[in-house]
N, C-alpha and C. Protein backbone atom coordinates (compact mmCIF):
# COMPACT_ATOMS: atom_id res chain seq x y z
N UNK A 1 0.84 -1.20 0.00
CA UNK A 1 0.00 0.00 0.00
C UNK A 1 0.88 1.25 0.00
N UNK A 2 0.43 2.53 -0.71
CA UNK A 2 1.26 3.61 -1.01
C UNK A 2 0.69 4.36 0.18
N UNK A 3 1.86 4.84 0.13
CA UNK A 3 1.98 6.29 1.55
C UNK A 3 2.37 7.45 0.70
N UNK A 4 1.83 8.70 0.69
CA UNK A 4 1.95 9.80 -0.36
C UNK A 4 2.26 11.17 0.87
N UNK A 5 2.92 11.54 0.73
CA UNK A 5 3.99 12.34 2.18
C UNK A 5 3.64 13.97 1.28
N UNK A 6 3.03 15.14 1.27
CA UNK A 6 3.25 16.61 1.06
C UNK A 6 4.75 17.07 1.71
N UNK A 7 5.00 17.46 0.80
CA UNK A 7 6.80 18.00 0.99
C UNK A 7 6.37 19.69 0.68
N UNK A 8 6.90 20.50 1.70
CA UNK A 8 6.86 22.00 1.14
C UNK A 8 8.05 22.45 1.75
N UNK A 9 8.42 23.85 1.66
CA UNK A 9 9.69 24.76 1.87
C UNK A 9 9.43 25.71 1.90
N UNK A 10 10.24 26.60 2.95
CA UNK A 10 10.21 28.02 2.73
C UNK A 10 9.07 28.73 2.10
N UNK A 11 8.43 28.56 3.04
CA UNK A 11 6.80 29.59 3.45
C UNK A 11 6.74 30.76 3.68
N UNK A 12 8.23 31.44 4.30
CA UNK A 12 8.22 32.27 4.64
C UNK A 12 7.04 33.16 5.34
N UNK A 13 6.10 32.58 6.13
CA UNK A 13 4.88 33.06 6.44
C UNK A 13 4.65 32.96 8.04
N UNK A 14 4.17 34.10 8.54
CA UNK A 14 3.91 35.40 8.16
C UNK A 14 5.27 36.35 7.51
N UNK A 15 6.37 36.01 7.50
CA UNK A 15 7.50 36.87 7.56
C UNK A 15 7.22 37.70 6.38
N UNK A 16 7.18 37.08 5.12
CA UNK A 16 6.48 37.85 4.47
C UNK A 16 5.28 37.99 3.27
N UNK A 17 4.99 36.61 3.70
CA UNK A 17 3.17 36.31 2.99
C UNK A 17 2.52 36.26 4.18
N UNK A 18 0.98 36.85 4.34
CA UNK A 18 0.32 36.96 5.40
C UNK A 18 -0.23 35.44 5.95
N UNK A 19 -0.68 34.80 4.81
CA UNK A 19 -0.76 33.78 5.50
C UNK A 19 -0.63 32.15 3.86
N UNK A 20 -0.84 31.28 4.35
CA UNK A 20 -0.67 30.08 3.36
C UNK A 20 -1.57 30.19 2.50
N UNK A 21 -1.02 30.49 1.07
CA UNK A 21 -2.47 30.65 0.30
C UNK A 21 -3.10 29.30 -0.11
N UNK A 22 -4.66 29.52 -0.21
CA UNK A 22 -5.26 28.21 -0.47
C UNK A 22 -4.33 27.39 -1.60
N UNK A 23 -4.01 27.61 -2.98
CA UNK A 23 -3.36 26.37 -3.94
C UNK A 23 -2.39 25.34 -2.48
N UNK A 24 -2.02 25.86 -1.73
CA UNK A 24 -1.12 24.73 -1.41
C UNK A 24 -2.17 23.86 -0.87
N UNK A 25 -3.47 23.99 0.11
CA UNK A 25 -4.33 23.02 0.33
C UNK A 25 -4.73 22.25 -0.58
N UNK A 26 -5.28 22.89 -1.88
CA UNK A 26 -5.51 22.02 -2.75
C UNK A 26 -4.75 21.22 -3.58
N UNK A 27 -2.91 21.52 -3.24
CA UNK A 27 -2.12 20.48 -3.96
C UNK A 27 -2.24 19.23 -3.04
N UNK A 28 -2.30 19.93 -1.78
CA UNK A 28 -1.17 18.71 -0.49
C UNK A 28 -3.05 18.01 -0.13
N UNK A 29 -4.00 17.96 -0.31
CA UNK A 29 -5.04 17.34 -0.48
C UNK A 29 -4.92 15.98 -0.28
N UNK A 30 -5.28 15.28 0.84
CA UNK A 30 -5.17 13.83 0.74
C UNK A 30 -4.03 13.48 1.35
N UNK A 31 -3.08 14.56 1.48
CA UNK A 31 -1.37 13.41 1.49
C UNK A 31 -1.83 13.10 3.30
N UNK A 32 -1.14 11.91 3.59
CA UNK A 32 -0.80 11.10 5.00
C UNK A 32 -0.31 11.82 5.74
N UNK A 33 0.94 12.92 5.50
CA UNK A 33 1.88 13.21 6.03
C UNK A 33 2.20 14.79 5.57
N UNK A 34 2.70 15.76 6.23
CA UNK A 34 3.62 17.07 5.49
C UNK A 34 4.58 16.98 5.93
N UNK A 35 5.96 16.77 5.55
CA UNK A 35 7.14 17.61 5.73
C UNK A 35 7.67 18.96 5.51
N UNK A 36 7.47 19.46 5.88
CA UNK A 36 7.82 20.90 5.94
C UNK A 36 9.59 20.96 6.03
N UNK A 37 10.35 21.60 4.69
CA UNK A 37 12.10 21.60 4.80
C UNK A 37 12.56 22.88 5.47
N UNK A 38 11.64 23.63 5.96
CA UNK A 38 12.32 25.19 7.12
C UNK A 38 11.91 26.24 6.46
N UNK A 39 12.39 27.25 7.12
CA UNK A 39 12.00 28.12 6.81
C UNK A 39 10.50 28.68 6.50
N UNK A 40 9.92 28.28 8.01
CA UNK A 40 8.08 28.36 8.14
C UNK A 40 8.16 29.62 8.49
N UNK A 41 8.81 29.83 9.37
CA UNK A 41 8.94 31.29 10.37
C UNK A 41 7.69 31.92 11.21
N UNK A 42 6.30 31.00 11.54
CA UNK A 42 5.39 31.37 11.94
C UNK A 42 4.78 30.00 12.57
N UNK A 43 4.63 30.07 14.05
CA UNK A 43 4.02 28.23 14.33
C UNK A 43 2.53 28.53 13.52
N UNK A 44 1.83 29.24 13.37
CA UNK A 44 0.69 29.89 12.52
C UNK A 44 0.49 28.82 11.36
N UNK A 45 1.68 29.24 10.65
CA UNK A 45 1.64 27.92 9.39
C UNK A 45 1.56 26.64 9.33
N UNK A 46 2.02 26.38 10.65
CA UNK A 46 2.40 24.39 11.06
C UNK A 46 0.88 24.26 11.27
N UNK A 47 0.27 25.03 11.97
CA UNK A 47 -1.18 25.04 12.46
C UNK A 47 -1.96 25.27 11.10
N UNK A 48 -1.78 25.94 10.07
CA UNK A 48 -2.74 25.79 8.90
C UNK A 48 -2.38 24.71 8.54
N UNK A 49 -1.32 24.19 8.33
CA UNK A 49 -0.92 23.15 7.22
C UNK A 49 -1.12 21.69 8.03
N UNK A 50 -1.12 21.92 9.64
CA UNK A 50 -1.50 20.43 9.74
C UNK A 50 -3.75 20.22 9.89
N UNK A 51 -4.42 20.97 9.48
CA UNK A 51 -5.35 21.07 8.82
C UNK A 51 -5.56 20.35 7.67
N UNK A 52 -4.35 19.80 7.44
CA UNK A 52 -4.51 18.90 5.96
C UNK A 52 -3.79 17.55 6.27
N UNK A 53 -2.95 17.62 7.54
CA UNK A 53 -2.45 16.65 7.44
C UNK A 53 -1.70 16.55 8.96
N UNK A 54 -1.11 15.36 9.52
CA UNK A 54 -0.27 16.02 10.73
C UNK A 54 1.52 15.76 10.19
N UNK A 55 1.97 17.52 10.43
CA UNK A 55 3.25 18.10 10.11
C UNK A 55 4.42 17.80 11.04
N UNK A 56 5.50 17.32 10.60
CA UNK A 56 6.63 17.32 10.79
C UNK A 56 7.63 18.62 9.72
N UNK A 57 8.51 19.29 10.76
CA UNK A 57 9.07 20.37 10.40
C UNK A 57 10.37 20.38 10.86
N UNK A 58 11.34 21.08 10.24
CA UNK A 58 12.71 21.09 10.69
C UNK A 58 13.17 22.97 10.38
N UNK A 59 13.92 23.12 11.33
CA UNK A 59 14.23 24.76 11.43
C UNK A 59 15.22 25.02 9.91
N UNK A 60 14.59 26.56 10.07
CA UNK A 60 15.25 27.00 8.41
C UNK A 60 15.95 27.92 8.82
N UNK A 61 17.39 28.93 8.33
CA UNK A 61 18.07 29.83 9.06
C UNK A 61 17.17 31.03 9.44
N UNK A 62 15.75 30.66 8.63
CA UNK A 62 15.19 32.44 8.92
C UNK A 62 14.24 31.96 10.39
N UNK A 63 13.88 30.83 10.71
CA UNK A 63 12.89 30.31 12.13
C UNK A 63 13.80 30.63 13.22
N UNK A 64 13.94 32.23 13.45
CA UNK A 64 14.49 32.50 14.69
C UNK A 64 13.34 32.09 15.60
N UNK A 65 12.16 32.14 15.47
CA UNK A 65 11.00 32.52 16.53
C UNK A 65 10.50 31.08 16.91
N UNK A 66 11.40 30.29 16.16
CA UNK A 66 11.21 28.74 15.95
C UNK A 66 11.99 27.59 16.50
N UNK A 67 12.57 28.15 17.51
CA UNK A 67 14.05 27.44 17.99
C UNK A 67 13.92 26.02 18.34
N UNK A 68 12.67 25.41 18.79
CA UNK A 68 11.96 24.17 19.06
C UNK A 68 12.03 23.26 17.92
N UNK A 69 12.38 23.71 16.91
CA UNK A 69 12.69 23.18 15.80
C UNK A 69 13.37 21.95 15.70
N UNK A 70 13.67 20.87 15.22
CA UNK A 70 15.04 20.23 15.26
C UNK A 70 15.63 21.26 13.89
N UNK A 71 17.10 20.89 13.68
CA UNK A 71 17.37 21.17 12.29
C UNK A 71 17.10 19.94 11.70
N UNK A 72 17.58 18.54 12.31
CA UNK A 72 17.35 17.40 11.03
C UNK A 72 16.39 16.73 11.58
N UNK A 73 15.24 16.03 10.59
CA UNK A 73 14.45 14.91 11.48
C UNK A 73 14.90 13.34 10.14
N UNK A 74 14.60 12.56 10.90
CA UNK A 74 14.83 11.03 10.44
C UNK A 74 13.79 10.25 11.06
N UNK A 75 13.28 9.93 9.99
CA UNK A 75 12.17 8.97 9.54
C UNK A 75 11.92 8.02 8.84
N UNK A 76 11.21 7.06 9.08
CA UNK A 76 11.43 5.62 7.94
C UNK A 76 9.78 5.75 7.49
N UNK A 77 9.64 5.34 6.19
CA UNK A 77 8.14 5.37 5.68
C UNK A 77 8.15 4.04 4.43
N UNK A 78 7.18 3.36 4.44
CA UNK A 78 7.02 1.95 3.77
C UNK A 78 8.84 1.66 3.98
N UNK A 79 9.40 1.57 5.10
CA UNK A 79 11.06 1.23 4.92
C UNK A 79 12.27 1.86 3.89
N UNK A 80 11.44 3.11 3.91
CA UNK A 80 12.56 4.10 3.25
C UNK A 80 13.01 4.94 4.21
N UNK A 81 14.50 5.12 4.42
CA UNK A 81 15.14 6.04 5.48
C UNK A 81 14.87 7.39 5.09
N UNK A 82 14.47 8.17 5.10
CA UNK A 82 14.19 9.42 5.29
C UNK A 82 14.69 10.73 5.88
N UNK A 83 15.60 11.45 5.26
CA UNK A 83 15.92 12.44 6.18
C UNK A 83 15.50 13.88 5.71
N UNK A 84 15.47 14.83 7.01
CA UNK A 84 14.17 16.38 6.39
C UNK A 84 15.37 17.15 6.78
N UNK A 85 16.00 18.31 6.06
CA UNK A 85 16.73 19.34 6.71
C UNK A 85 16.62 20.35 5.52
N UNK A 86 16.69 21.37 6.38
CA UNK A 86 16.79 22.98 5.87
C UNK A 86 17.86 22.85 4.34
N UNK A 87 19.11 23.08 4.43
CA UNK A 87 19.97 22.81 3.49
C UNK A 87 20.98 24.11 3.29
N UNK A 88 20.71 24.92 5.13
CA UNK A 88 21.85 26.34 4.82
C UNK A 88 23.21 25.81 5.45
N UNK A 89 24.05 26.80 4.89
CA UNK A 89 25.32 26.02 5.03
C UNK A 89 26.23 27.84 5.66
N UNK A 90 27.32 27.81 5.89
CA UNK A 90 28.19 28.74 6.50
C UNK A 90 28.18 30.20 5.82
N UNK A 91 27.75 31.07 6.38
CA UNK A 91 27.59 32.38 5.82
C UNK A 91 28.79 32.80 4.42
N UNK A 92 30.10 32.03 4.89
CA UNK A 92 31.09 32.23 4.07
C UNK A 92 30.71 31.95 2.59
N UNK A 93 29.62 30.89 2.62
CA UNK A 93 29.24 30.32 1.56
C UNK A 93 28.06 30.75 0.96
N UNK A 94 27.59 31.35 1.89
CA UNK A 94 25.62 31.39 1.02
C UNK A 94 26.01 33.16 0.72
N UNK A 95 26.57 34.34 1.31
CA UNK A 95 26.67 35.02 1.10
C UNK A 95 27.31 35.54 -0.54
N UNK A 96 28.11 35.22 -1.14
CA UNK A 96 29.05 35.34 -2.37
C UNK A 96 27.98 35.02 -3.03
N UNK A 97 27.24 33.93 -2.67
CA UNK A 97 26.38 32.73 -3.94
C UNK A 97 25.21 33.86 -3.70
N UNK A 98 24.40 34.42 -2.78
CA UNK A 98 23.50 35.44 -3.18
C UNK A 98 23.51 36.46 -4.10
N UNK A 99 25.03 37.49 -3.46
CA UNK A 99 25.11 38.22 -4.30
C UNK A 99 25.01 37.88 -5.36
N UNK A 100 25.95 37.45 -6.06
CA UNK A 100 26.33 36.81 -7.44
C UNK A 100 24.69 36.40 -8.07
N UNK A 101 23.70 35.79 -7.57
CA UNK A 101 21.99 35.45 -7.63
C UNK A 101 21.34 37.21 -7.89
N UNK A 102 21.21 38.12 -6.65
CA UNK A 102 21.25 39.11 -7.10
C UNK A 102 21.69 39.90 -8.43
N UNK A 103 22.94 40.32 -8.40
CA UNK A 103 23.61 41.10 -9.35
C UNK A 103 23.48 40.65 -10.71
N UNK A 104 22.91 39.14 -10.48
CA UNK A 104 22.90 38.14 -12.26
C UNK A 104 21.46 38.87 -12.76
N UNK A 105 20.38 39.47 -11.20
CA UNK A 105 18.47 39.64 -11.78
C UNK A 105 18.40 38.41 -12.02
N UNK A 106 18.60 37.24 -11.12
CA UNK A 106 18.51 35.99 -11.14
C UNK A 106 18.86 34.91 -12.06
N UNK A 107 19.86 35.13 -12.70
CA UNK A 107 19.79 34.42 -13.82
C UNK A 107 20.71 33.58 -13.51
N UNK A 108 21.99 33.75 -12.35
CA UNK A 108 22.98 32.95 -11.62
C UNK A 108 22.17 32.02 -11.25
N UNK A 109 22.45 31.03 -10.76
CA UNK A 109 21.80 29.55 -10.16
C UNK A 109 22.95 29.17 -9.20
N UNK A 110 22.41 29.46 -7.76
CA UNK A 110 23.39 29.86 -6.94
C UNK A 110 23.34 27.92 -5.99
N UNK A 111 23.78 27.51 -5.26
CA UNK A 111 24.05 26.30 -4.64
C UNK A 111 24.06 25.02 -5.39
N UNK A 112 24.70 24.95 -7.13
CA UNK A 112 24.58 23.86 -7.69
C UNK A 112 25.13 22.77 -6.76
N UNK A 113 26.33 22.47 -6.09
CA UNK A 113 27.21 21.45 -5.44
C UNK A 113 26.30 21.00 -3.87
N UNK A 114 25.39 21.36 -3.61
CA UNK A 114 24.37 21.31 -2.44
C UNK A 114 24.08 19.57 -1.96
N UNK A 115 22.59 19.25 -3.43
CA UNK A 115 22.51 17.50 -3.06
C UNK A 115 23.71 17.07 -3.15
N UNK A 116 24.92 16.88 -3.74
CA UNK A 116 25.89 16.18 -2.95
C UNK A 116 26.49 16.12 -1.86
N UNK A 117 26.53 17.70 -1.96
CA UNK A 117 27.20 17.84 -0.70
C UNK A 117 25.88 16.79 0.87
N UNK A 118 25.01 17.34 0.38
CA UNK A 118 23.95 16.38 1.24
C UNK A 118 23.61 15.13 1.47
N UNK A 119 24.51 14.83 0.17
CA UNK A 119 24.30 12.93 -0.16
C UNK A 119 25.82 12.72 1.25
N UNK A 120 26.25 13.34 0.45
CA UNK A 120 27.65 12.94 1.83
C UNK A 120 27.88 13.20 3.19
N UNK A 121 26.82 14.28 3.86
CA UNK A 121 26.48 14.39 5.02
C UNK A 121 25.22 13.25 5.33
N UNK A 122 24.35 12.87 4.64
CA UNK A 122 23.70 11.74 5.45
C UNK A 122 24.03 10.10 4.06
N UNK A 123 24.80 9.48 4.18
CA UNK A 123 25.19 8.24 3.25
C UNK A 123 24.08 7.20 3.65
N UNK A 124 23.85 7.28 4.62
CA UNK A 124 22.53 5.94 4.88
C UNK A 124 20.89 6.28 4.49
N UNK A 125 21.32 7.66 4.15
CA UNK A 125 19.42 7.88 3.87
C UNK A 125 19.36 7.33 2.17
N UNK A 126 18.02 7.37 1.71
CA UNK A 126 17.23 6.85 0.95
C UNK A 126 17.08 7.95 -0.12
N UNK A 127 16.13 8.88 1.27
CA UNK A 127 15.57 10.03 0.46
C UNK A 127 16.14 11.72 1.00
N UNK A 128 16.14 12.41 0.83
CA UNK A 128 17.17 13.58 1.25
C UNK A 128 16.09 14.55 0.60
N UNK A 129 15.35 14.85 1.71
CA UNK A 129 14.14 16.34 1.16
C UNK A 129 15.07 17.42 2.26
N UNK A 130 15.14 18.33 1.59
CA UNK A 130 15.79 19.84 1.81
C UNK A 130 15.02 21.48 0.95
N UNK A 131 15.72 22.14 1.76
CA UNK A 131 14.54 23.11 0.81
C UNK A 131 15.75 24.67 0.80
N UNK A 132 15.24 26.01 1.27
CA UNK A 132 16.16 26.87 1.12
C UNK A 132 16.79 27.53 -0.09
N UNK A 133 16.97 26.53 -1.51
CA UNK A 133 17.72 27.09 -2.48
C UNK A 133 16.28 28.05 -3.07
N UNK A 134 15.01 27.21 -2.77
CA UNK A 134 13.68 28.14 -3.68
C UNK A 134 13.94 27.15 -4.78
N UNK A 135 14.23 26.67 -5.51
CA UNK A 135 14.08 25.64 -6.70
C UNK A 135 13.80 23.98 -6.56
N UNK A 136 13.20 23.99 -7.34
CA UNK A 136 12.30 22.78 -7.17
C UNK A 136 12.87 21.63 -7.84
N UNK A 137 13.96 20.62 -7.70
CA UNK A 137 14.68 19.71 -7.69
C UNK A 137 14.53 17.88 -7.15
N UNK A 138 14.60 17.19 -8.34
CA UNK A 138 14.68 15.86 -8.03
C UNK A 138 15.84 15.15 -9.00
N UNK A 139 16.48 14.87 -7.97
CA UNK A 139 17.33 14.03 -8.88
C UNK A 139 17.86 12.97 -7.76
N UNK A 140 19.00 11.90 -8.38
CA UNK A 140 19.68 10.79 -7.56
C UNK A 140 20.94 11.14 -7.58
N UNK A 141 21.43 10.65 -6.67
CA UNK A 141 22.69 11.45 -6.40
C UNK A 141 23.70 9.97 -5.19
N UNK A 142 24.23 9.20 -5.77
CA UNK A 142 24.89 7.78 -5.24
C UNK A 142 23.62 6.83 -4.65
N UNK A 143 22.81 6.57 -5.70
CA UNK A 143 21.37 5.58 -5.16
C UNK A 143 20.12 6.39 -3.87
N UNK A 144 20.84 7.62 -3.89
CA UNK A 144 19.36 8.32 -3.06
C UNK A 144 18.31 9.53 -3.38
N UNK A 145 17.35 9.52 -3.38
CA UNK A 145 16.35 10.47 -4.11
C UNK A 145 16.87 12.34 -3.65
N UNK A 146 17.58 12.58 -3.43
CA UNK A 146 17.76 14.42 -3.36
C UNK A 146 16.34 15.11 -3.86
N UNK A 147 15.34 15.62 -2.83
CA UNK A 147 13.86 16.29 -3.18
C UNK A 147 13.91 17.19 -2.78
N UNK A 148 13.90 19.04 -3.87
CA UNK A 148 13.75 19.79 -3.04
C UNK A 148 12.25 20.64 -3.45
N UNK A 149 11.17 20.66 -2.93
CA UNK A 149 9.72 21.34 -3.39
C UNK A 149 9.78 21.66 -4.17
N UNK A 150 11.04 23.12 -3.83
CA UNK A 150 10.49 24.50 -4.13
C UNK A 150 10.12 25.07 -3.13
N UNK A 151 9.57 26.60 -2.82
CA UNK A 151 9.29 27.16 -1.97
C UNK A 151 7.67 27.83 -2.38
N UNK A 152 7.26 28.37 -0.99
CA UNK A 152 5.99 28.94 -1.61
C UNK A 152 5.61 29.93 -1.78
N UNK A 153 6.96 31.15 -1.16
CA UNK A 153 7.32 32.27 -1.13
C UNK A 153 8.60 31.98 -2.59
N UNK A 154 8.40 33.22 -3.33
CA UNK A 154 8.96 33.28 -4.21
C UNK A 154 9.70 34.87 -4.41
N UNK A 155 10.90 35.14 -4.74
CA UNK A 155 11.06 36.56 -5.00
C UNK A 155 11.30 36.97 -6.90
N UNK A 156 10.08 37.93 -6.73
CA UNK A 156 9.94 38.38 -8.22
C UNK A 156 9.67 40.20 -8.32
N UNK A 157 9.56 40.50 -9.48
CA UNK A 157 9.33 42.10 -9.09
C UNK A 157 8.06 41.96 -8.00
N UNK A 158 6.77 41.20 -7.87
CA UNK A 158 6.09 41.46 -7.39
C UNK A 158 5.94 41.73 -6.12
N UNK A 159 6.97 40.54 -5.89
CA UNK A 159 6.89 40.55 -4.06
C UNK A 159 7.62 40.84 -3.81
N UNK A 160 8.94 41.67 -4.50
CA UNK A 160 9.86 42.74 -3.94
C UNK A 160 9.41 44.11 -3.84
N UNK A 161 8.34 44.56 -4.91
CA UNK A 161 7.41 46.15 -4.49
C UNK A 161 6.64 45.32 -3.22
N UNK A 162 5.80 44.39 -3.19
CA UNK A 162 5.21 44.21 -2.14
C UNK A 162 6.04 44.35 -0.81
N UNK A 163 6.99 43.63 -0.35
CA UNK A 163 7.69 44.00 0.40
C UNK A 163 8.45 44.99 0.80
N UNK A 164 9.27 45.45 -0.14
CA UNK A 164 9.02 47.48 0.13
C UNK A 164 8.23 47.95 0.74
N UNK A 165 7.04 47.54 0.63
CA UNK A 165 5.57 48.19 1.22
C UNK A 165 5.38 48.32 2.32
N UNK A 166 6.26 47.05 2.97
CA UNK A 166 6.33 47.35 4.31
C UNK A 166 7.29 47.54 4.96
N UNK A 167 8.02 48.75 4.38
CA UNK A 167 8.92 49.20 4.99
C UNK A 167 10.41 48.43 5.89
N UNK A 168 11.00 47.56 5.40
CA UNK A 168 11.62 46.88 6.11
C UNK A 168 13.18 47.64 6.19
N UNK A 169 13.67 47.18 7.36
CA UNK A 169 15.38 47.88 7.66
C UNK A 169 15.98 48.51 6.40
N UNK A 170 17.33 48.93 6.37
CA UNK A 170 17.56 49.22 5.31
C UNK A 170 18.53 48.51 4.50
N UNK A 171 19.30 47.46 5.29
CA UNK A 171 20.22 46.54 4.77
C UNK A 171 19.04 45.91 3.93
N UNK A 172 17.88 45.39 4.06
CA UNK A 172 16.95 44.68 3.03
C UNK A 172 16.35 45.82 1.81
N UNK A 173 16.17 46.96 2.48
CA UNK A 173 15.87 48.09 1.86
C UNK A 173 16.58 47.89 0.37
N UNK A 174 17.71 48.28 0.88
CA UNK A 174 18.94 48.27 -0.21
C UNK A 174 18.97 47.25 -1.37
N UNK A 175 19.15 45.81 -0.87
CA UNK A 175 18.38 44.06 -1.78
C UNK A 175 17.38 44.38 -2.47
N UNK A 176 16.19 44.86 -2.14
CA UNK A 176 15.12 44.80 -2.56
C UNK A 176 15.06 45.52 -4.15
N UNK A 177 15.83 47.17 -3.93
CA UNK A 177 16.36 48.00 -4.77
C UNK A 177 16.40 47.21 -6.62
N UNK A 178 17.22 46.04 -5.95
CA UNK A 178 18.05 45.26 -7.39
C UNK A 178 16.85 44.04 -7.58
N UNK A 179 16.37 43.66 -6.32
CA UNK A 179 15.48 42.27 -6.30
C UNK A 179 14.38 42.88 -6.93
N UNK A 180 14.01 44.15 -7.17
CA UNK A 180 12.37 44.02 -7.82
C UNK A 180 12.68 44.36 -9.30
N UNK A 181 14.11 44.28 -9.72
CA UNK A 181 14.13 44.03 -11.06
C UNK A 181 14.45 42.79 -11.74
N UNK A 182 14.30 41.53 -10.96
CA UNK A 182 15.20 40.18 -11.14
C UNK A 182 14.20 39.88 -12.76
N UNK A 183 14.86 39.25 -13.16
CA UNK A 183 14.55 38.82 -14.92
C UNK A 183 14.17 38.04 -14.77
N UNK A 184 14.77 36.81 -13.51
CA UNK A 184 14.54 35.42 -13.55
C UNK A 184 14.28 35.10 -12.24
N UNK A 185 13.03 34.28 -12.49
CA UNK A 185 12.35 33.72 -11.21
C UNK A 185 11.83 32.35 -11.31
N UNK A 186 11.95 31.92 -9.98
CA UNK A 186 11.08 30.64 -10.25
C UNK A 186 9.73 30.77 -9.73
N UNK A 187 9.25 29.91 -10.28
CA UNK A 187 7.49 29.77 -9.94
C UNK A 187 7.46 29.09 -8.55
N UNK A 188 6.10 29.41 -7.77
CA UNK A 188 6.22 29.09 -6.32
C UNK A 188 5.52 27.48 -6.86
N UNK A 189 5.84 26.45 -5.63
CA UNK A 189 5.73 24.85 -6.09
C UNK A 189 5.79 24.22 -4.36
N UNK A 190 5.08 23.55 -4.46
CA UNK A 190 5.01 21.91 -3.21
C UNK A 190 5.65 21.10 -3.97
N UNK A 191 5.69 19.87 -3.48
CA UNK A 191 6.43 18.70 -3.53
C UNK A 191 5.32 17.41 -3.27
N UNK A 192 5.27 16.46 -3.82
CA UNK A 192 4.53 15.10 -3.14
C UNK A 192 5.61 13.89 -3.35
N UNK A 193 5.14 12.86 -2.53
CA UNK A 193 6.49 11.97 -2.81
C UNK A 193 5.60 10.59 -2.34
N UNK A 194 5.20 9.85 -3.29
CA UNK A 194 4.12 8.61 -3.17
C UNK A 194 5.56 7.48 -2.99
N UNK A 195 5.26 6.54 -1.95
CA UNK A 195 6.15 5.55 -1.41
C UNK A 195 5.69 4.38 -1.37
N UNK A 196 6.01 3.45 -1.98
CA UNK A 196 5.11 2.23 -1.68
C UNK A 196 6.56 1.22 -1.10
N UNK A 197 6.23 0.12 -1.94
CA UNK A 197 7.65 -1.26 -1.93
C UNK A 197 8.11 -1.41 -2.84
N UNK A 198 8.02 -0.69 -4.14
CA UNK A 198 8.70 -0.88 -5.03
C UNK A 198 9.31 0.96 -5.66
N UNK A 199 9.23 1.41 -4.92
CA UNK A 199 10.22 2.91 -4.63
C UNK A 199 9.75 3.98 -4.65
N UNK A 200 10.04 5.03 -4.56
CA UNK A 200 9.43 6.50 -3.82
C UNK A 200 9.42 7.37 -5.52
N UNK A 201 8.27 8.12 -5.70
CA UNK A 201 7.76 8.78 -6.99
C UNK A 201 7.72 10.23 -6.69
N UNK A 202 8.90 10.87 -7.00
CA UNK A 202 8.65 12.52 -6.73
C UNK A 202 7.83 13.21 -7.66
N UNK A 203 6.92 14.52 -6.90
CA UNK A 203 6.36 14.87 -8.09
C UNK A 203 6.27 16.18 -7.52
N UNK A 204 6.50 17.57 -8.61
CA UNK A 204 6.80 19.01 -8.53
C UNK A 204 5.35 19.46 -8.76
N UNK A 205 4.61 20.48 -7.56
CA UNK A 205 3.13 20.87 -8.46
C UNK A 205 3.14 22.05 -7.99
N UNK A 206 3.30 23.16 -9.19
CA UNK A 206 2.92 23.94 -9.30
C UNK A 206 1.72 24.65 -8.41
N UNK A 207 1.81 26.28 -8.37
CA UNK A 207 0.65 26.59 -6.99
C UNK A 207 0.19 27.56 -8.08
């Protein structure tokens, strides 16, 4: 019998969507399970989203308000090892790779070396759901599934004037400046991941 798990990321909500917009209920519809990969930033959201399902969550670098968090959880489902983590790594590193994301108006594709690097921090898992980059990713990577949603917060001109709007510090002030002209964006996306005994089926859906 199949077990069908809702995978989402970086909600960023309330931080800066007010709240979960309905498409994600109607993707994650039915699933057994949510994993949530970080970056919720509101217990608000765990509470909408387990409305559909009951949520397991792991802390994202922005869930200051979230410290209860684990960062990694490990789980087995129809006997697949399972592991859930955020996927941020040392400021030394995510900082350069932003800018460079920035200054491109998105057209850089910033954390390519990531699922490996993730395959080699957990070697016994199966499946490796992570979230954080915002791009929506499945691939195998030494016999294990690397799943990342996507996020459901997205940055595009839209929700960089939107966010302007509300006035935020000025170190973001400043980001925003270059971010509400980005060229290239990705579309906001969930994740589902159907598991039976004969292997785990990722699937990217659009919101």
């Amino acid at each position: 019998m199949a077990t069908t798990l809702g995978v989402i990321s970086d909600t960023h909500c309330p931080e800066f969507i007010e709240r979960v917009p309905e498409q994600v209920f109607t993707a994650l519809a039915g699933v057994q399970l949510i994993l949530h990969a970080g970056d919720v930033t509101g217990s608000s959201t765990l509470l909408e989203l387990g409305r559909i399902a009951p949520v397991q969550a792991v802390r994202g670098d922005h869930d200051v308000e979230l410290a209860e968090l684990p960062a990694v959880r490990e789980l087995t489902v129809e006997g697949r090892r399972i592991v859930v983590v955020h996927g941020q790594r040392s400021r030394w590193i995510e900082e350069p790779q932003t800018l460079c994301w920035t200054l491109s108006l998105g057209f850089y594709r910033p954390h390519p070396d990531l699922p490996a690097g993730l395959r080699r921090r957990f070697p016994d898992a199966d499946v490796i759901i992570y979230g954080h980059t915002h791009r929506a990713d499945a691939r195998t990577v030494d016999g294990a599934l690397l799943f990342n949603p996507g996020a459901v917060h997205q940055w595009n001109p839209a929700t960089a004037r939107r966010r302007l709007e509300q006035k935020p510090g000025w170190f973001e002030w400043c980001w925003l400046q270059v971010a509400r002209h980005m060229r290239r964006f990705e579309p906001a996306t969930v994740g589902l991941l159907v598991i039976d005994e004969t292997g785990v089926i990722p699937r990217i859906v659009g919101l």
